[in-house]
N, C-alpha and C. Protein backbone atom coordinates (compact mmCIF):
# COMPACT_ATOMS: atom_id res chain seq x y z
N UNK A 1 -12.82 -4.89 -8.01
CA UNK A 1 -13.75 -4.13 -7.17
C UNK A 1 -13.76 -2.65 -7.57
N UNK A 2 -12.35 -2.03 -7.82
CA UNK A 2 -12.41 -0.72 -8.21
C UNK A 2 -12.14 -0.39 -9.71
N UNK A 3 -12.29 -1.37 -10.60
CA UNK A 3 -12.26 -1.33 -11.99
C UNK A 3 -10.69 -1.68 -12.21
N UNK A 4 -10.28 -1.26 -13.22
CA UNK A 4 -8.62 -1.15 -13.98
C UNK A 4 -8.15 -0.13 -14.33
N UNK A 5 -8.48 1.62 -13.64
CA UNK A 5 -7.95 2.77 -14.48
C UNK A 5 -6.96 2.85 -12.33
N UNK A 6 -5.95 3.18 -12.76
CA UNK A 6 -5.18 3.74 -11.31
C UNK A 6 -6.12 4.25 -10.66
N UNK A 7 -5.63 4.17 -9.20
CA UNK A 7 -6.38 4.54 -8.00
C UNK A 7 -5.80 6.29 -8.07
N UNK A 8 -6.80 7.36 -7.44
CA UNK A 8 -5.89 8.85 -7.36
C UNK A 8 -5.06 8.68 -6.46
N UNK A 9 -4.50 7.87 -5.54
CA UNK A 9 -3.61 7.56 -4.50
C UNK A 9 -1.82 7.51 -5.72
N UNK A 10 -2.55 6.21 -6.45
CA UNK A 10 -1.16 5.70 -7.55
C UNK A 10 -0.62 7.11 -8.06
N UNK A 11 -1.99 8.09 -8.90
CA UNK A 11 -1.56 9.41 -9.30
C UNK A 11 -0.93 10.27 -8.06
N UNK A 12 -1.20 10.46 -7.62
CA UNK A 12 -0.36 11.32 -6.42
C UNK A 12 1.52 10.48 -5.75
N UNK A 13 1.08 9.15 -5.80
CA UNK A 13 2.73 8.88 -5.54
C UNK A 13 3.40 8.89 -6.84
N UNK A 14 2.86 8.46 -7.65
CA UNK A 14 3.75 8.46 -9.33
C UNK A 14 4.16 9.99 -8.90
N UNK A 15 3.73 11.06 -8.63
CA UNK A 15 3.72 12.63 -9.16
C UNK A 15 5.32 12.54 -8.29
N UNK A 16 5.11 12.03 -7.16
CA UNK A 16 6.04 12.17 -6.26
C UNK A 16 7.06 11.07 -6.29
N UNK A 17 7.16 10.29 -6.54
CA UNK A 17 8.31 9.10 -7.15
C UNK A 17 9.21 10.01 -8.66
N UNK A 18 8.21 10.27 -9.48
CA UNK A 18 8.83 10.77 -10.61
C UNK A 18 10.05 12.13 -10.18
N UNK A 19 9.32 12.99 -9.22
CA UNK A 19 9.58 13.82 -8.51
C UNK A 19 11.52 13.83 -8.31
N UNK A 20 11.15 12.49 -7.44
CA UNK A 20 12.11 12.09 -6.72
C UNK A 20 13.20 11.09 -7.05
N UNK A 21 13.20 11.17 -8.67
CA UNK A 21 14.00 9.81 -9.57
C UNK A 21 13.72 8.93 -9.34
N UNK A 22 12.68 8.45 -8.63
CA UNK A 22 12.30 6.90 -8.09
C UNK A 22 12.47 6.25 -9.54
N UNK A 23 12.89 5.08 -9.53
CA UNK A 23 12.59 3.88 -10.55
C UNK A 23 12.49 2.28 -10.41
N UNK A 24 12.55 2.11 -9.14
CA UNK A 24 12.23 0.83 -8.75
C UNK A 24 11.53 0.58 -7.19
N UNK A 25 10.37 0.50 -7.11
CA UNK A 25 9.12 0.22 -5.69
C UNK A 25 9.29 -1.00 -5.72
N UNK A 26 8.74 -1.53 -4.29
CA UNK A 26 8.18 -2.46 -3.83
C UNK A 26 6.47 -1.88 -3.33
N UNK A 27 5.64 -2.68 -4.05
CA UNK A 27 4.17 -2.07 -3.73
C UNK A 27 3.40 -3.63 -2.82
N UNK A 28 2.68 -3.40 -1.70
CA UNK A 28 2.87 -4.08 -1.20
C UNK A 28 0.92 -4.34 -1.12
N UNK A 29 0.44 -5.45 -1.20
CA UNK A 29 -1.34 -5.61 -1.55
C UNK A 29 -1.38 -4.83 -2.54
N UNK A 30 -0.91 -5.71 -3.69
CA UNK A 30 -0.80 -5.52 -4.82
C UNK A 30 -2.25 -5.46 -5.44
N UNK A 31 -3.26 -6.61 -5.02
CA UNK A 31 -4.58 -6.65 -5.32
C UNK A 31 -4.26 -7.60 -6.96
N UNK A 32 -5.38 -6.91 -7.65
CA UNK A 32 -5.10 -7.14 -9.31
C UNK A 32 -4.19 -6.53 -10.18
N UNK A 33 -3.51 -5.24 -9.87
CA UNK A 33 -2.34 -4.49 -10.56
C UNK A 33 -2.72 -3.34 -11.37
N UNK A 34 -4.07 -2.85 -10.46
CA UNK A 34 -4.39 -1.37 -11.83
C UNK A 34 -3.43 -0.44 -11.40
N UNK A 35 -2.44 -0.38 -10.24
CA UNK A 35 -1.70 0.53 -9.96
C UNK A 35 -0.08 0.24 -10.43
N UNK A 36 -0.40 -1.11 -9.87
CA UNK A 36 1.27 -2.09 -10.64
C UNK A 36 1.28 -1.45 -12.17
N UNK A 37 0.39 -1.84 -13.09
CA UNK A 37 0.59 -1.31 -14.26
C UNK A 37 0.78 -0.10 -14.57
N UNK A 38 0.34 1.03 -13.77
CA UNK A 38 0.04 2.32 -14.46
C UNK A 38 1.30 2.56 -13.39
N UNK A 39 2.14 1.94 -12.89
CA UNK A 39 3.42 2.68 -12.32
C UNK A 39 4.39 2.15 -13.77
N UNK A 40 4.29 0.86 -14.09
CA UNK A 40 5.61 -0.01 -15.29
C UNK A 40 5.08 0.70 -16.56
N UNK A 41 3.47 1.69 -16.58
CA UNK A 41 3.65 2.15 -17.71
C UNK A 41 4.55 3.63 -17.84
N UNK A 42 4.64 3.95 -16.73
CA UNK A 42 5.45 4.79 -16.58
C UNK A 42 6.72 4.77 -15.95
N UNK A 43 7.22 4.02 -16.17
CA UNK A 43 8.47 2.98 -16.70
C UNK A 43 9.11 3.39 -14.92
N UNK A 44 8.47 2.76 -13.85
CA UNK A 44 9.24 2.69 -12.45
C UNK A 44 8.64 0.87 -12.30
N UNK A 45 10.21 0.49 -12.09
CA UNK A 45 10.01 -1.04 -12.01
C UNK A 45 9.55 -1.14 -10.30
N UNK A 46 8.54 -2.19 -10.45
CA UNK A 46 7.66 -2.75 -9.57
C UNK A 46 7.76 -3.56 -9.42
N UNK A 47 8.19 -4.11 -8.00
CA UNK A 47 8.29 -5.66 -7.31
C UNK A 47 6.99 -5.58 -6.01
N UNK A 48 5.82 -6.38 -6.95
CA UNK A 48 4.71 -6.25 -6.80
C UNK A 48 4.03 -7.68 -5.92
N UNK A 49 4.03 -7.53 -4.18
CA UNK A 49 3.18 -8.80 -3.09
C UNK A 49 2.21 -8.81 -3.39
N UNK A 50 1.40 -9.75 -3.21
CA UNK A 50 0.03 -9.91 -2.99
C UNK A 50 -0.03 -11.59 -2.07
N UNK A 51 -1.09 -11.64 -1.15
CA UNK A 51 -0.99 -12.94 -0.67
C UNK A 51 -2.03 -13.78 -1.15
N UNK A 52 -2.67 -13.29 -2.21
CA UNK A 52 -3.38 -14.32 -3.24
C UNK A 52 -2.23 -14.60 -4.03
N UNK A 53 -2.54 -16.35 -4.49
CA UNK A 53 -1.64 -16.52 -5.56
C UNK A 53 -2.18 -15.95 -6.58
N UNK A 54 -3.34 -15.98 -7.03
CA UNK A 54 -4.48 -16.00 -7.60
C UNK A 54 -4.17 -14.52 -8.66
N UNK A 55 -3.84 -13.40 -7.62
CA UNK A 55 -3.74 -12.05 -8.10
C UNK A 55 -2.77 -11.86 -8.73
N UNK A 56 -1.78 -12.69 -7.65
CA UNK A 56 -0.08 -12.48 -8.54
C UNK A 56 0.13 -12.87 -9.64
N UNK A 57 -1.17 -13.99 -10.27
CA UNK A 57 -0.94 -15.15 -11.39
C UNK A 57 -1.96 -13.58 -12.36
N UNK A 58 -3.05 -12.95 -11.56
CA UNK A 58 -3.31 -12.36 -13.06
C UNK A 58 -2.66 -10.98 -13.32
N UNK A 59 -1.71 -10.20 -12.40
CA UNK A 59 -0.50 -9.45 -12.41
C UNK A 59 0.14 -9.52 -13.44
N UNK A 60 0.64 -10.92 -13.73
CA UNK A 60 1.93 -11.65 -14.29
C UNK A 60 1.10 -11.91 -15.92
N UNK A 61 -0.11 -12.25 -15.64
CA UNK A 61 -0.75 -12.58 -17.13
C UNK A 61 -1.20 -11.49 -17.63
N UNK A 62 -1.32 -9.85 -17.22
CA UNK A 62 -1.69 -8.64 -17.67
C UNK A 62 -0.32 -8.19 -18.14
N UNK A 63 1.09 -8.13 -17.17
CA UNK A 63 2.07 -7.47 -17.45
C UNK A 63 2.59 -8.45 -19.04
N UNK A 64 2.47 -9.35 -19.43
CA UNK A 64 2.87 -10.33 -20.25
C UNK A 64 2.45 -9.72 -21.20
N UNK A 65 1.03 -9.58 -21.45
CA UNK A 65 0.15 -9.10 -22.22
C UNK A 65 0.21 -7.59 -23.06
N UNK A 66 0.57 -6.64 -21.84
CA UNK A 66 0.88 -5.74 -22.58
C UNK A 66 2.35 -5.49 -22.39
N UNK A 67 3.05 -6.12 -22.53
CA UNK A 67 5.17 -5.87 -22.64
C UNK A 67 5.25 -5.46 -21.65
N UNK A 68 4.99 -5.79 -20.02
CA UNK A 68 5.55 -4.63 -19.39
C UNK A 68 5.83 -5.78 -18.55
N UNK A 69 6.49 -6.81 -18.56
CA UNK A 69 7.18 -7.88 -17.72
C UNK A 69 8.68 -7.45 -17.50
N UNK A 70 9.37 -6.60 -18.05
CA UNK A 70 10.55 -5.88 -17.63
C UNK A 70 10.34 -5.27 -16.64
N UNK A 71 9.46 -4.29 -16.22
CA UNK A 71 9.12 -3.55 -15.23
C UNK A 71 8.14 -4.19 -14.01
N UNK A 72 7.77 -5.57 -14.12
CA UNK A 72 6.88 -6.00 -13.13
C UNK A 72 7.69 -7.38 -12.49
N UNK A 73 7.78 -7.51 -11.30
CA UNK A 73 8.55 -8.55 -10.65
C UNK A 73 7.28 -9.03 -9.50
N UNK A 74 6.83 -10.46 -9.40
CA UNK A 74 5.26 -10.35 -8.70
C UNK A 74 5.60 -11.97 -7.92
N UNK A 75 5.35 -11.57 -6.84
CA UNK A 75 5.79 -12.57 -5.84
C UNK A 75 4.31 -12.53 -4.75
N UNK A 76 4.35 -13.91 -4.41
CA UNK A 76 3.30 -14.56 -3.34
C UNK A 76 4.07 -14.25 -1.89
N UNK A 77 3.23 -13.25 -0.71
CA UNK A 77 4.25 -13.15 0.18
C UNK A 77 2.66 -12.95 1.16
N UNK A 78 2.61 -13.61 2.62
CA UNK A 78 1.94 -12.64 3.72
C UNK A 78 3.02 -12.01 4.53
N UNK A 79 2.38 -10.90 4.46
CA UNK A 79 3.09 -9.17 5.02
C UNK A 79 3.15 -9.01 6.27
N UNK A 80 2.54 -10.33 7.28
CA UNK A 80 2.73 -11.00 8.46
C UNK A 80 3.92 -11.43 8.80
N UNK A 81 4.93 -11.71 7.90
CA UNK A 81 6.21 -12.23 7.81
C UNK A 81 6.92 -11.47 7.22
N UNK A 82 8.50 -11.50 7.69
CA UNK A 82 9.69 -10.67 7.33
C UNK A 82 9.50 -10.72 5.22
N UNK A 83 10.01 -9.47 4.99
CA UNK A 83 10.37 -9.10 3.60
C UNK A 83 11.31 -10.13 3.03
N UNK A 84 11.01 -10.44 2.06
CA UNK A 84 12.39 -11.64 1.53
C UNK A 84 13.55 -10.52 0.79
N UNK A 85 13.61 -9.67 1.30
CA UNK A 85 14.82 -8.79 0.45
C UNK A 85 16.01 -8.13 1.67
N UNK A 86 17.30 -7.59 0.99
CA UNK A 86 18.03 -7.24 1.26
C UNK A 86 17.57 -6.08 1.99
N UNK A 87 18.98 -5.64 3.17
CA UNK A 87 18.15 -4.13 3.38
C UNK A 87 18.58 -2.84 2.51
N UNK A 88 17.82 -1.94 2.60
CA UNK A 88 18.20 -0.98 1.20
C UNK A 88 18.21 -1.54 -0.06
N UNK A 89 17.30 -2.21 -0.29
CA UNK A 89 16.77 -3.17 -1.59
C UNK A 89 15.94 -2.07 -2.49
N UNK A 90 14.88 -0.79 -2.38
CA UNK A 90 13.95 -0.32 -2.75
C UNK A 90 14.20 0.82 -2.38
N UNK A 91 13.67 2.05 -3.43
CA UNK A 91 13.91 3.42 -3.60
C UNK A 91 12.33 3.87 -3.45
N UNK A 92 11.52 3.40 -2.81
CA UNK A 92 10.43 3.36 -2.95
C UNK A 92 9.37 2.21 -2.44
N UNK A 93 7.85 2.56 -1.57
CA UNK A 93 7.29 1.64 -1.51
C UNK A 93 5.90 2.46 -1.45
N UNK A 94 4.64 1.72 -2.45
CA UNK A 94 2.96 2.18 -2.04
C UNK A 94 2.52 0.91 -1.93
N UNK A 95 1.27 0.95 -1.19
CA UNK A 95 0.73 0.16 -1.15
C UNK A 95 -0.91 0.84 -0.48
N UNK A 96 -1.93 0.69 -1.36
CA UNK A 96 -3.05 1.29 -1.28
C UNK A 96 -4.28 0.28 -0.37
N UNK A 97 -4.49 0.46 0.74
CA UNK A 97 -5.53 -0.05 1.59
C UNK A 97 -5.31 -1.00 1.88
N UNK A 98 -3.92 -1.61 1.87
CA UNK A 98 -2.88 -2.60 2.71
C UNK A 98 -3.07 -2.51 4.11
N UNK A 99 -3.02 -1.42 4.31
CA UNK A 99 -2.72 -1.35 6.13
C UNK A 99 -4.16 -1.53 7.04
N UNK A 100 -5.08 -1.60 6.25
CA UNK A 100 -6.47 -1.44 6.77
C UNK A 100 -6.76 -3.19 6.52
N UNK A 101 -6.53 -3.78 6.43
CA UNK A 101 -6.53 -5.19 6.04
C UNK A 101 -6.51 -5.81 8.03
N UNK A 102 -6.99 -6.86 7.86
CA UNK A 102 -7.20 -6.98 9.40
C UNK A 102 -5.72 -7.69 10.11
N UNK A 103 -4.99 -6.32 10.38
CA UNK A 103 -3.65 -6.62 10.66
C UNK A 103 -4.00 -5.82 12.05
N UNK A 104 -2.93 -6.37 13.29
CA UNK A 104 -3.15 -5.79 14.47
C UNK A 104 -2.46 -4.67 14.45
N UNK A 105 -2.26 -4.25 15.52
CA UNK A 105 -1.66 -2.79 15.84
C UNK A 105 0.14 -3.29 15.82
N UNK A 106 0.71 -5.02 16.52
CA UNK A 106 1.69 -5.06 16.85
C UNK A 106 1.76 -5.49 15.45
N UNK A 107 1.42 -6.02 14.65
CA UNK A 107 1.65 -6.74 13.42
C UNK A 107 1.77 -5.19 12.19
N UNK A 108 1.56 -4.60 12.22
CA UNK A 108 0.92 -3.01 11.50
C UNK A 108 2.63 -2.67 11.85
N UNK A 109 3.25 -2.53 13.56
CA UNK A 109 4.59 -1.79 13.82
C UNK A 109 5.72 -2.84 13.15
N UNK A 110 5.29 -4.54 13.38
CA UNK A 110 6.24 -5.07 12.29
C UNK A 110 6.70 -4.50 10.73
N UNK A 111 5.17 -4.65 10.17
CA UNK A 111 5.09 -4.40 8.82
C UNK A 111 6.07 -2.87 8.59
N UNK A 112 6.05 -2.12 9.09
CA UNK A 112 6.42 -0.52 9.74
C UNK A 112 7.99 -0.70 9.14
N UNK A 113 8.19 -1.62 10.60
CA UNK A 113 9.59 -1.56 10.82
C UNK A 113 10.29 -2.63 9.31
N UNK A 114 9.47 -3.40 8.32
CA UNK A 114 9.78 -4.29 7.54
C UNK A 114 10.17 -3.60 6.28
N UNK A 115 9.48 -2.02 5.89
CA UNK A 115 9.43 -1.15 5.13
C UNK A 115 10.10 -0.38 4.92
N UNK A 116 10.85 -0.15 6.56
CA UNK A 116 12.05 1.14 6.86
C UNK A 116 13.06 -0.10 6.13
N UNK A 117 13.17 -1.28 6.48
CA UNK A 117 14.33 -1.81 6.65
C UNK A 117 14.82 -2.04 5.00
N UNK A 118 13.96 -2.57 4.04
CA UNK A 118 14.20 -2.66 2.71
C UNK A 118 14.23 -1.26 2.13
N UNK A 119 13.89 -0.09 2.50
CA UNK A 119 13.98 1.34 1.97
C UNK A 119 15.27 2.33 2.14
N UNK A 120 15.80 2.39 0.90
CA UNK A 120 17.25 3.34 1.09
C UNK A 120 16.65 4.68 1.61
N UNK A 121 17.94 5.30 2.87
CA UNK A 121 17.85 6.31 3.38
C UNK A 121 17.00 7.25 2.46
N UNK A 122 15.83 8.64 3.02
CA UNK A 122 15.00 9.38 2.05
C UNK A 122 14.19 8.51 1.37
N UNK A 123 14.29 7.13 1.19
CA UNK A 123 12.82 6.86 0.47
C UNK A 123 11.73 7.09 0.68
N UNK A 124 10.23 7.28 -0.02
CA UNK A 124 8.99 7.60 0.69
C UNK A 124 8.28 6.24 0.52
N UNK A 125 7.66 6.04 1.81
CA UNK A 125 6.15 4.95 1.60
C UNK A 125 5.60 5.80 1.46
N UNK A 126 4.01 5.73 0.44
CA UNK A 126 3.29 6.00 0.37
C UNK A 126 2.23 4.99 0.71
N UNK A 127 1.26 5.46 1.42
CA UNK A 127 0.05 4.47 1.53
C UNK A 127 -1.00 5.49 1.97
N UNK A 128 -2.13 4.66 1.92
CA UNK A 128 -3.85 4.80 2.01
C UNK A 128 -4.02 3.71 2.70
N UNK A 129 -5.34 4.25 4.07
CA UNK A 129 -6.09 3.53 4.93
C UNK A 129 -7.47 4.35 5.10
N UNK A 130 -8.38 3.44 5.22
CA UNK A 130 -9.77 4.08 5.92
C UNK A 130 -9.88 4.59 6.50
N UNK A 131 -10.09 5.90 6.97
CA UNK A 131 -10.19 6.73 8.25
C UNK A 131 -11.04 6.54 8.96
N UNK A 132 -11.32 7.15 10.18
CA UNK A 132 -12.09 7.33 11.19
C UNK A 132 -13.51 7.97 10.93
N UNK A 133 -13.29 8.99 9.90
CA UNK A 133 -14.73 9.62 9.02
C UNK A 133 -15.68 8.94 7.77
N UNK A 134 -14.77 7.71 7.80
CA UNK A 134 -15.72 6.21 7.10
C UNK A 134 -17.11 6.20 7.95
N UNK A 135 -17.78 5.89 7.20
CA UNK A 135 -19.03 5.96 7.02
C UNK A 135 -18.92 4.28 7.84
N UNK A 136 -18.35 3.00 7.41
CA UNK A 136 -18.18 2.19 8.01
C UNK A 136 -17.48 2.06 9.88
N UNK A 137 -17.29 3.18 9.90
CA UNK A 137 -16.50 2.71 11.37
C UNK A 137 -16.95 2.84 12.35
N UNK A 138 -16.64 2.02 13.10
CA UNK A 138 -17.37 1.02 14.24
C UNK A 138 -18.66 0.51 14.07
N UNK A 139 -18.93 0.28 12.63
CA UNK A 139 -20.19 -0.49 12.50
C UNK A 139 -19.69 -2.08 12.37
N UNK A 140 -20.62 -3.31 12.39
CA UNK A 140 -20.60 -4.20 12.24
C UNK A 140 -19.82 -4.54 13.74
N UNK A 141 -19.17 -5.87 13.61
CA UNK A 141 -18.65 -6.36 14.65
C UNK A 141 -17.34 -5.95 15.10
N UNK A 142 -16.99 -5.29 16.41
CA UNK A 142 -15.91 -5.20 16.81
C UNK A 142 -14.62 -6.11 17.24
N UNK A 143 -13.35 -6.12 16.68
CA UNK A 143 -12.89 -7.26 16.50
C UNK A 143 -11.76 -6.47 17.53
N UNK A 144 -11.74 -5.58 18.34
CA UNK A 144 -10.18 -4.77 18.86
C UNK A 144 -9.62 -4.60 18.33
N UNK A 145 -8.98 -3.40 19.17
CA UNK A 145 -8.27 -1.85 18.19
C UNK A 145 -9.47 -1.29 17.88
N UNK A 146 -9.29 -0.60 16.56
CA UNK A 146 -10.06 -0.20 15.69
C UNK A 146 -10.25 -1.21 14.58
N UNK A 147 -10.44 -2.42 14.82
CA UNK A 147 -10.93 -3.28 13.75
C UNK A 147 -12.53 -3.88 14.07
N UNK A 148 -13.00 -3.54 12.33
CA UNK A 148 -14.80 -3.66 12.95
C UNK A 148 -14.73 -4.50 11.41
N UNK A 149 -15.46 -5.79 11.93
CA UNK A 149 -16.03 -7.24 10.72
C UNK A 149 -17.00 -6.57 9.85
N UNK A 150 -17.42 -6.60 9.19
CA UNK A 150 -19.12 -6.31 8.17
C UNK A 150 -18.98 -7.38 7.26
N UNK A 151 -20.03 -8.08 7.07
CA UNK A 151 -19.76 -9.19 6.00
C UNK A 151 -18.67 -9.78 5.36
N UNK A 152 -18.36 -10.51 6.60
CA UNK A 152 -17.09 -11.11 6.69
C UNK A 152 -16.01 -10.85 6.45
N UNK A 153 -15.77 -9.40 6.49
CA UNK A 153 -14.41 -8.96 5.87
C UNK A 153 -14.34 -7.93 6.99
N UNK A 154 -12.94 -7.43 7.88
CA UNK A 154 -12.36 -6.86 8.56
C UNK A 154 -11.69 -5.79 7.99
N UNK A 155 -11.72 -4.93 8.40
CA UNK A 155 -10.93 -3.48 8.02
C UNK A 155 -10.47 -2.82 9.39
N UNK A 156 -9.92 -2.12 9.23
CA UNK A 156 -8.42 -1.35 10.12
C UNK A 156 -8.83 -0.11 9.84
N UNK A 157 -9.39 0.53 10.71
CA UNK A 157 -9.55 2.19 10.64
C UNK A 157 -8.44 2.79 11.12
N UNK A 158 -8.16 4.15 10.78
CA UNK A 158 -6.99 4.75 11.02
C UNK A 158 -7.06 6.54 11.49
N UNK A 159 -6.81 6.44 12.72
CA UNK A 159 -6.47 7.95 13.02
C UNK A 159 -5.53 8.49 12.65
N UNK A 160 -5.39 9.93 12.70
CA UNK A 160 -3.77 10.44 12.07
C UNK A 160 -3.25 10.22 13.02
N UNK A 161 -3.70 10.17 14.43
CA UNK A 161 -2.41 9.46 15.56
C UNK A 161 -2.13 8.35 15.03
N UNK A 162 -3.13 7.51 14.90
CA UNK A 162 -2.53 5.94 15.01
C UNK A 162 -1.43 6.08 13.69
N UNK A 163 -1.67 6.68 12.60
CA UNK A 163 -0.98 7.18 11.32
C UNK A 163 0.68 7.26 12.11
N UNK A 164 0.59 8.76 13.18
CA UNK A 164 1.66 9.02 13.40
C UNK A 164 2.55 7.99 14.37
N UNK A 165 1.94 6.88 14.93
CA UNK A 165 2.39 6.18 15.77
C UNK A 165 2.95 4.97 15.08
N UNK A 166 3.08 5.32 13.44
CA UNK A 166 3.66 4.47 12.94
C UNK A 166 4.98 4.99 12.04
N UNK A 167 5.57 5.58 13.21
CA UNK A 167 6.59 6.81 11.80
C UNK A 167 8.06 6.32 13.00
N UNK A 168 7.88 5.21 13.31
CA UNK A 168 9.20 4.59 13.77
C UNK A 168 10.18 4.69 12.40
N UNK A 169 11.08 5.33 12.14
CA UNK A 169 12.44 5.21 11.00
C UNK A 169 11.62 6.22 10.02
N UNK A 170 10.49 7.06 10.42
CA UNK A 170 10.43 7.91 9.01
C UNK A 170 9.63 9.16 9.73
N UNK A 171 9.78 10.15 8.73
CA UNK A 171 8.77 11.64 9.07
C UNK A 171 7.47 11.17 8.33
N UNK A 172 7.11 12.43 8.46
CA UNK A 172 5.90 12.21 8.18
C UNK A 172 5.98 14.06 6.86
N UNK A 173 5.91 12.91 5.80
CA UNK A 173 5.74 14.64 5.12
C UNK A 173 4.04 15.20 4.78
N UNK A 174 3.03 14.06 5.10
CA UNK A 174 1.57 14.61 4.66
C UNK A 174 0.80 13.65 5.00
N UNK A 175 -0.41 14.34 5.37
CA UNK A 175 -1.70 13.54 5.54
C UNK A 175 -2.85 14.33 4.97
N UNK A 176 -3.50 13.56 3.59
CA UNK A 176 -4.22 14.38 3.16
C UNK A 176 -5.72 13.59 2.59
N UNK A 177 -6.39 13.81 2.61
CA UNK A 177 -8.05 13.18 2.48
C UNK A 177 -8.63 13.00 1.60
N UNK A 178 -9.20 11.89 1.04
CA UNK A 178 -9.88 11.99 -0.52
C UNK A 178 -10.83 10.64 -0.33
N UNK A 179 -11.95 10.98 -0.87
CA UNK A 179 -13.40 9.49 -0.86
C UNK A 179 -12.69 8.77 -2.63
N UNK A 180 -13.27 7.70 -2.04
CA UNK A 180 -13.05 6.58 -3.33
C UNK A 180 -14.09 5.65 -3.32
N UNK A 181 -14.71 5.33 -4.78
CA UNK A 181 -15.90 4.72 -4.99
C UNK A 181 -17.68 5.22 -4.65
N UNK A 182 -18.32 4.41 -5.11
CA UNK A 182 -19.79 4.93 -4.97
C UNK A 182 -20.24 5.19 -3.57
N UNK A 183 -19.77 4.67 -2.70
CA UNK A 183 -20.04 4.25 -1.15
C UNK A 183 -20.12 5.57 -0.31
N UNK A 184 -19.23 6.97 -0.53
CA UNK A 184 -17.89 6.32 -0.85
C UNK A 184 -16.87 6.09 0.36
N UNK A 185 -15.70 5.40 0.06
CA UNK A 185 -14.81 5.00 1.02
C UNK A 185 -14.14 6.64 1.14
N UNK A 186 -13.73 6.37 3.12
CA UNK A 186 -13.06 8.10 3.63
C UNK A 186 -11.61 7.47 3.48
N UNK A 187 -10.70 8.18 3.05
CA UNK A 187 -9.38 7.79 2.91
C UNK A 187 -8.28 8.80 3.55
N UNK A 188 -7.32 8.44 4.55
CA UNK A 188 -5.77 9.00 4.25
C UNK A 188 -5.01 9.02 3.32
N UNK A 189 -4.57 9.59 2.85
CA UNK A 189 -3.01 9.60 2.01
C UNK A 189 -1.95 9.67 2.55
N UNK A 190 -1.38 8.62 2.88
CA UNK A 190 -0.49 8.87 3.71
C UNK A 190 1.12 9.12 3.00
N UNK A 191 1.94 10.14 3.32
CA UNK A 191 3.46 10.11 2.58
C UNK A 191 4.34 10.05 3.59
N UNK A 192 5.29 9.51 3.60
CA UNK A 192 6.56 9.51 5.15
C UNK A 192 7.47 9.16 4.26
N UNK A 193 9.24 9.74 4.59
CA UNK A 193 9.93 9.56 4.35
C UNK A 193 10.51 9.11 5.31
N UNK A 194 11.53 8.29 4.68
CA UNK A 194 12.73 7.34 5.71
C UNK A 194 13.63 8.11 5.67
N UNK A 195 13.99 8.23 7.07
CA UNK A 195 15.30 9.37 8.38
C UNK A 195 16.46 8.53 7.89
């Protein structure tokens, strides 16, 4: 949908992973892997969800392709359910327009609390959600919360409250704004570190 060059989201956490010695994420709606890759090309190993098998299978057939199966670990998981990892497993987690996916508000504080729990003390999530200044929001069908249907697909709009009402086990170091695609999509950037 958004081609194969990194999202500016991936560029802005790479800046800040590199930053921060990061070398091994968990990235979570993995999608197809234009971000998975352009993190293992810059050699931070990626243990990369997606709940298509479908995506994980062409993840696994891109990282093969160009040598970067050392740095890519790609597992079938819904993010509805507990993390299959240890806690303090990951020095790091992004995941780009994951949270806008038609997840509830109590399912959103799971996922929350699923992120603190695999993340060593100081790690940062990074993520991106649709904002409230989307051009899409509250159009189409209202599904509660802030979730509105449009051709059959559900999205999760996001206030910087609702943002901050998810900083159970972390601060909040930034919230910052950027459009993506022809449309274009209104975006958060979201950065929080784990307390």
């Amino acid at each position: 949908m958004f081609g194969s060059e990194p999202s500016y989201s991936a560029k802005i956490a790479l800046e800040n992973f590199k930053k921060n010695n990061v070398k091994h994420i968990i990235e979570l709606g993995a999608g197809l892997g234009r971000d998975t890759i352009f993190f293992a090309k810059n050699s931070i190993k990626v243990t990369a969800l997606d709940y298509s098998p479908t995506a994980v299978e062409i993840i696994k057939n891109k990282s093969n392709t160009l040598g970067l199966s050392d740095f890519i670990d790609t597992q079938t998981h819904d993010l509805r359910q507990k993390l299959n990892f240890k806690d303090d497993s990951f020095e790091g987690c992004y995941s780009h327009m994951l949270y806008c996916m038609a997840f509830t508000n109590s399912e959103l504080v799971n996922l929350n609390n699923e992120i603190c729990r695999v993340l060593h003390k100081d790690s940062m999530n990074i993520y991106t959600v649709r904002n409230h200044t989307d051009a899409d929001y509250k159009k189409g069908i209202h599904r509660g919360e802030d979730l509105y249907e449009m051709n059959g697909y559900i999205v999760h709009y996001f206030s910087d409250e609702k943002v901050k009402e998810l900083l159970k086990g972390f601060n909040n170091l930034s919230i910052d704004y950027f459009d993506e695609g022809s449309f274009p999509r209104k975006l958060s950037l979201v950065i929080n570190q784990k307390i």
